[in-house]
Protein backbone atom coordinates (compact mmCIF):
# COMPACT_ATOMS: atom_id res chain seq x y z
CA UNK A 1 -24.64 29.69 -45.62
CA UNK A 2 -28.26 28.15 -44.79
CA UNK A 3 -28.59 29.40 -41.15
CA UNK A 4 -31.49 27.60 -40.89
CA UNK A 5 -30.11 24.42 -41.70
CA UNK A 6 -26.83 25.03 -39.81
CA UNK A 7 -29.20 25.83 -36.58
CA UNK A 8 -31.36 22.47 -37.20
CA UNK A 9 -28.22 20.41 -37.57
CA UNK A 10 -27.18 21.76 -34.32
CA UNK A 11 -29.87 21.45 -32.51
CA UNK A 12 -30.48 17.97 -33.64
CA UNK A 13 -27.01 17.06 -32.99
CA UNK A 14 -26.75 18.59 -29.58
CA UNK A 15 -29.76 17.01 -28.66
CA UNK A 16 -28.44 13.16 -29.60
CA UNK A 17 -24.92 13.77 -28.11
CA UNK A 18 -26.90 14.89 -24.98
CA UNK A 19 -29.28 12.19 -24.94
CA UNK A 20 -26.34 9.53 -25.35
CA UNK A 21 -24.32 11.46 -22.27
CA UNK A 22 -21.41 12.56 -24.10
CA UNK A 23 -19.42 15.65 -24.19
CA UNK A 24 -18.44 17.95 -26.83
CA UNK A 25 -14.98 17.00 -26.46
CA UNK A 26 -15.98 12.91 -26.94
CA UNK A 27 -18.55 14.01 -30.56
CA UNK A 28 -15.55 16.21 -31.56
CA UNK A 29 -12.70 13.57 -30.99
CA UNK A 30 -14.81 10.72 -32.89
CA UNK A 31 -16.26 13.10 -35.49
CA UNK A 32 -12.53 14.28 -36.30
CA UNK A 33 -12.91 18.09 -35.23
CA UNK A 34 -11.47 20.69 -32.44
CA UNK A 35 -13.96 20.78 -29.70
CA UNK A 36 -14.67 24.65 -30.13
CA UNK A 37 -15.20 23.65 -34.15
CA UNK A 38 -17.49 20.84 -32.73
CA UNK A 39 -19.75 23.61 -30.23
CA UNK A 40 -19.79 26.16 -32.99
CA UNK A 41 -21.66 23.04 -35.39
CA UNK A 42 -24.03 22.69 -32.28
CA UNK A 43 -24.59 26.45 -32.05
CA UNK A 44 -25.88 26.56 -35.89
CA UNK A 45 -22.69 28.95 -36.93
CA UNK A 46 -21.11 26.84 -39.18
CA UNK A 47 -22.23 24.24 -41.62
CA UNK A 48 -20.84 20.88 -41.67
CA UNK A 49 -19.16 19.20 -44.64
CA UNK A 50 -20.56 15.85 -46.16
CA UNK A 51 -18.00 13.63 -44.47
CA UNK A 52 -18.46 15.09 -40.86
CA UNK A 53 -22.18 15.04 -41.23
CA UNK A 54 -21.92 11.41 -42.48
CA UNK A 55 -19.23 10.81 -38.94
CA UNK A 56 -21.76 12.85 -37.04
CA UNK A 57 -24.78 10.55 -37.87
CA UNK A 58 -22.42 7.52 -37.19
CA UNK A 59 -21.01 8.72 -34.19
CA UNK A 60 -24.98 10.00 -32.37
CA UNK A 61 -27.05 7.04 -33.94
CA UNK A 62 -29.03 9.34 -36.27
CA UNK A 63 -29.48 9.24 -39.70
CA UNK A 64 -28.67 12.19 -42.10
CA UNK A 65 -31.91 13.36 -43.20
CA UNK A 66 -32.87 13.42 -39.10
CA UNK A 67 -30.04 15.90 -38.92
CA UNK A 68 -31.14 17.84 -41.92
CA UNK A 69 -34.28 17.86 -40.09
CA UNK A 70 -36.11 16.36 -43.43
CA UNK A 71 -37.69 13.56 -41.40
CA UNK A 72 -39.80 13.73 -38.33
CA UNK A 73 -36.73 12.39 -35.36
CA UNK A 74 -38.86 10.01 -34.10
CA UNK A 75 -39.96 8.28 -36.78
CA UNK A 76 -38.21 5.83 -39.39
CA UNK A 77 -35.58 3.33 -38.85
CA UNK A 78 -32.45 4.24 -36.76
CA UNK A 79 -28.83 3.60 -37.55
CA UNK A 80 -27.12 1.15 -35.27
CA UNK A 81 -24.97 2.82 -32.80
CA UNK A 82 -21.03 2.32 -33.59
CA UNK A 83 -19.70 -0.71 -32.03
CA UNK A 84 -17.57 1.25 -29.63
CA UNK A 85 -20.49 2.72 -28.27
CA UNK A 86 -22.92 -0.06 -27.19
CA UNK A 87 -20.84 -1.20 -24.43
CA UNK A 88 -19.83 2.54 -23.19
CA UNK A 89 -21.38 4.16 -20.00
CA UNK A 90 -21.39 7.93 -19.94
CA UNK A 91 -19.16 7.14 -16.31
CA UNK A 92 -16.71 4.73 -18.71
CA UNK A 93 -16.71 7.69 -21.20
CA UNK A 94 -15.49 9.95 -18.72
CA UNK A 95 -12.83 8.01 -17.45
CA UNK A 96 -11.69 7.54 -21.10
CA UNK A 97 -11.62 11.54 -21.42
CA UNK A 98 -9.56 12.02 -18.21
CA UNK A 99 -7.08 9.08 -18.87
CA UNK A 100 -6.43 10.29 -22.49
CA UNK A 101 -5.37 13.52 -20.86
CA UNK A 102 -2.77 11.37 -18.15
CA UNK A 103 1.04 11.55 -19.20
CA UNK A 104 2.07 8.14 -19.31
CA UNK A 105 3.73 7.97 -15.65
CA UNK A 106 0.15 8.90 -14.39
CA UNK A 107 -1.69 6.73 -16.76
CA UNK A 108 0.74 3.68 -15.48
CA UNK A 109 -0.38 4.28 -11.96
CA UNK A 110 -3.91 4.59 -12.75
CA UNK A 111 -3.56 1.29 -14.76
CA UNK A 112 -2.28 0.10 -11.67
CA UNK A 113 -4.92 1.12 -9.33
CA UNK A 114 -7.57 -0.30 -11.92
CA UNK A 115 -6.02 -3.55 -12.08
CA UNK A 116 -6.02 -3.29 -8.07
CA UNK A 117 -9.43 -3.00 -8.30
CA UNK A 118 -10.91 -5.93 -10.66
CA UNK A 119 -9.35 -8.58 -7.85
């Protein structure tokens, strides 16, 4: 394994997902990996494989060869952000994680409460 590249992926993916206000948990869940997979990618132990790298650019807005770390980070044209994304506030992400977590009895009442709330 390149630990150099593993650590600039990392880095450069921690970074994004931290700039965007995500968790681990949300890059890991829309990357398609565990969350302590996910957090040993951002630690630079473990190298990705082409499809998660190509999700993990998707999923933080940043093209490959910024997380390769073969193009300055600032420079060059972004990605657009996945649809789901645009609209999402880190709060609205949050809420997302917790209610995903809800067995349905408790997810009923909290559709109920939010319902309450939009009259």
């Amino acid at each position: 394994m390149n630990e150099e590249l593993a650590i600039t992926i990392g880095t450069v993916a921690r970074e994004a997902r931290e700039k965007l206000g995500m968790t681990r948990a949300e890059v890991a869940e829309r990357v398609g990996l565990v969350e302590p997979a996910y957090g040993r990618l951002e630690r630079g132990k473990v190298l990705p494989s082409v499809p998660v790298l190509h999700r993990l650019g998707l999923t933080l807005g940043i093209s490959p060869e910024a997380l390769l770390g073969t193009t300055p980070r600032g420079t060059g044209k972004k990605p657009p952000r996945p649809p789901a994304l645009e609209a999402e506030t880190p709060e609205l992400r949050r809420l997302l994680a917790l209610a995903r977590k809800l067995d349905e009895e408790k997810l009923d009442a909290l559709l109920h409460v939010a319902t309450a709330l939009t009259r």
